[in-house]
Protein backbone atom coordinates (compact mmCIF):
# COMPACT_ATOMS: atom_id res chain seq x y z
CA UNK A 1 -6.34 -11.53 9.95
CA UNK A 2 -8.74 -11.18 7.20
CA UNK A 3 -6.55 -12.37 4.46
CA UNK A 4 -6.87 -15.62 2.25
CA UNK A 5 -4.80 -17.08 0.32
CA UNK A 6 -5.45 -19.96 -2.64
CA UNK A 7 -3.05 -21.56 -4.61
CA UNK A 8 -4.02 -23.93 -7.66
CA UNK A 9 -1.30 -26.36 -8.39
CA UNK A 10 -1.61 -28.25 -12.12
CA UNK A 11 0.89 -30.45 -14.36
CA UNK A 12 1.84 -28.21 -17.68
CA UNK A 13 4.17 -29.15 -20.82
CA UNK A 14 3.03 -33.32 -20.81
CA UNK A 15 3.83 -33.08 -16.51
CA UNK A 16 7.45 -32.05 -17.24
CA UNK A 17 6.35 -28.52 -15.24
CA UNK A 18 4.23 -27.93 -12.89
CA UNK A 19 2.25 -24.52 -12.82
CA UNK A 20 1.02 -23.13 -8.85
CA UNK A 21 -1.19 -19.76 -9.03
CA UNK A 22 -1.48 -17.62 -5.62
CA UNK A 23 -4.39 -15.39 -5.50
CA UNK A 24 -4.36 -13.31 -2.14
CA UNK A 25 -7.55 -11.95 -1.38
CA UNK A 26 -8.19 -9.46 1.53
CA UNK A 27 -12.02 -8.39 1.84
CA UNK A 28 -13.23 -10.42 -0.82
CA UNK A 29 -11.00 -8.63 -3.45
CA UNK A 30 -7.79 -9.48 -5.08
CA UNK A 31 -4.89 -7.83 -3.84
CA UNK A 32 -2.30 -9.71 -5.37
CA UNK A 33 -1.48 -12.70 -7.70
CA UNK A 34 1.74 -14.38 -9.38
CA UNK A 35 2.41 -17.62 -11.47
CA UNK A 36 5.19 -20.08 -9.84
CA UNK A 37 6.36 -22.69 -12.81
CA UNK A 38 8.37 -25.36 -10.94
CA UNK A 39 10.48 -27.99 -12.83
CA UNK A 40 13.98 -29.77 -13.78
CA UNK A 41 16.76 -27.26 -15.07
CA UNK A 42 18.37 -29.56 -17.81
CA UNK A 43 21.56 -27.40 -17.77
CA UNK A 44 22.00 -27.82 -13.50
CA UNK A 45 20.11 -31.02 -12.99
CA UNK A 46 18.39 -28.43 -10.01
CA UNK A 47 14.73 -28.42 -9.15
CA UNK A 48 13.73 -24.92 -10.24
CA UNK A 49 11.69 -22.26 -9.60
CA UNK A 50 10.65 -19.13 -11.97
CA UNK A 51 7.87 -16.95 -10.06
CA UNK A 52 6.00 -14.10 -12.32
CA UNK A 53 3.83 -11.60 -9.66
CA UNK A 54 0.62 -9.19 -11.38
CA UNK A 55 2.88 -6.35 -10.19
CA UNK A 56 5.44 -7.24 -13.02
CA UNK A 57 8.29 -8.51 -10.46
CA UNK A 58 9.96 -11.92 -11.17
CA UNK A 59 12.03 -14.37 -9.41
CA UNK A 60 13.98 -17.29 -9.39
CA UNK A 61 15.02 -20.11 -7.16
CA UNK A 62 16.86 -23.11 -6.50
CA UNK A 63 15.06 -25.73 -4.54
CA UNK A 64 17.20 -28.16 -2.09
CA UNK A 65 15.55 -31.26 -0.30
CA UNK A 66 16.50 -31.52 3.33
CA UNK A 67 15.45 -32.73 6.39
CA UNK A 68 11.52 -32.72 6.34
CA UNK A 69 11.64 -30.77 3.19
CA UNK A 70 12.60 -27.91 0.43
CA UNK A 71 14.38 -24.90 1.03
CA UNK A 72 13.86 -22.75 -2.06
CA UNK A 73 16.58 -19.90 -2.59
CA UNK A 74 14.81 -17.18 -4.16
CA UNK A 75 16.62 -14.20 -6.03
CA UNK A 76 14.63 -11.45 -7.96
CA UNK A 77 13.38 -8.14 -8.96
CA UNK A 78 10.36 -5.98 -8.42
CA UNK A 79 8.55 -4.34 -11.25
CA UNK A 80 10.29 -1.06 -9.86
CA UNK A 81 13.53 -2.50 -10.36
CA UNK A 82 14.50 -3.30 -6.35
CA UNK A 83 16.43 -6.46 -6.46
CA UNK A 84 15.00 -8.93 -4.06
CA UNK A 85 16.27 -12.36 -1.84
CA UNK A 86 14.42 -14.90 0.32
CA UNK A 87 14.55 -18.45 1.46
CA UNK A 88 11.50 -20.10 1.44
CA UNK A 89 11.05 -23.11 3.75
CA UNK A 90 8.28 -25.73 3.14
CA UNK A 91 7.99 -28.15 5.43
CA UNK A 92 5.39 -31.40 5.78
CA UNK A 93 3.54 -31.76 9.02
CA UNK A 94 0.84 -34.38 9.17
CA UNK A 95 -1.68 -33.89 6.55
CA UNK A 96 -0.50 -29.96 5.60
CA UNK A 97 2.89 -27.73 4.46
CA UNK A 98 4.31 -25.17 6.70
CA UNK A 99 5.77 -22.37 4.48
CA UNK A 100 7.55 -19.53 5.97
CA UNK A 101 10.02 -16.84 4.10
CA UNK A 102 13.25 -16.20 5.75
CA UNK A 103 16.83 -13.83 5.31
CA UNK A 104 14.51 -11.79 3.20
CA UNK A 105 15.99 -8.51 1.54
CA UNK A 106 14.84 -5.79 -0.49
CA UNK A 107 17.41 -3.04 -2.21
CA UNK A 108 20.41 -4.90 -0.06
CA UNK A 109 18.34 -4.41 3.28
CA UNK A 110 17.39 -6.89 5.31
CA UNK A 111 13.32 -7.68 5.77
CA UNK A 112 11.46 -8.88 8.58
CA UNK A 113 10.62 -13.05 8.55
CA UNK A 114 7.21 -13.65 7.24
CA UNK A 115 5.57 -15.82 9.88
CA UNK A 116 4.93 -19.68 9.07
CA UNK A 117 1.49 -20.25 7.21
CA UNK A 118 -0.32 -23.88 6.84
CA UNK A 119 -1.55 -24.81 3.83
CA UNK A 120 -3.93 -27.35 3.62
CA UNK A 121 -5.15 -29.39 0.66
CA UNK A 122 -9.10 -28.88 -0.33
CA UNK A 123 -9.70 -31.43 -3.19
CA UNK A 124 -11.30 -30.27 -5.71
CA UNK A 125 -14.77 -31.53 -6.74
């Protein structure tokens, strides 16, 4: 429907962290961005998640392997202060991810599903 989305993915900190970026472009201009850092919570022995938007919102998650793949439990807060929730599923088919964002809440109300998206790796040159 017009809108791409690109996410870099790099190792940070000697590979102890990796760092994705998500630009989301609609019309060939920015509309969004945010920062996801992804690594091993020494104090839990979790796989976490810290997410930073260009908005000035943040979250974090807790990601869980299951069956075909992660399940990321997201809790946060908008820059205007609106608490946030969402389960994140990413799942491996063939050669791409399926993400999709489920039991999604904003203020304490419920959101509507965002519909699965495939990602699909373009290497780099």
């Amino acid at each position: 429907e017009g809108t791409h989305v690109e996410i870099d993915c790099r190792w940070i900190a000697d590979k102890a962290f990796l760092e994705a970026t998500y630009t989301v472009r609609k019309k060939d201009h920015d509309i969004s961005s945010s920062t996801q850092i992804i690594g091993h919570d020494p104090a839990t022995g979790q796989i976490m998640a810290w997410m930073f938007d260009s908005q000035g919102g943040r979250a974090e998650g807790i990601w869980t392997a299951g069956p075909g793949g992660w399940a990321i439990e997201l809790v946060g807060i908008t820059a205007d202060g609106t608490f946030t929730t969402a389960v994140n599923h990413l799942t491996k088919v063939e050669d791409a991810l399926v993400w999709k964002s489920v039991a999604r809440t904003a203020g304490g109300e419920p959101l509507p599903d965002i519909n699965e998206v495939v990602l699909k790796r373009v290497k780099s040159n």
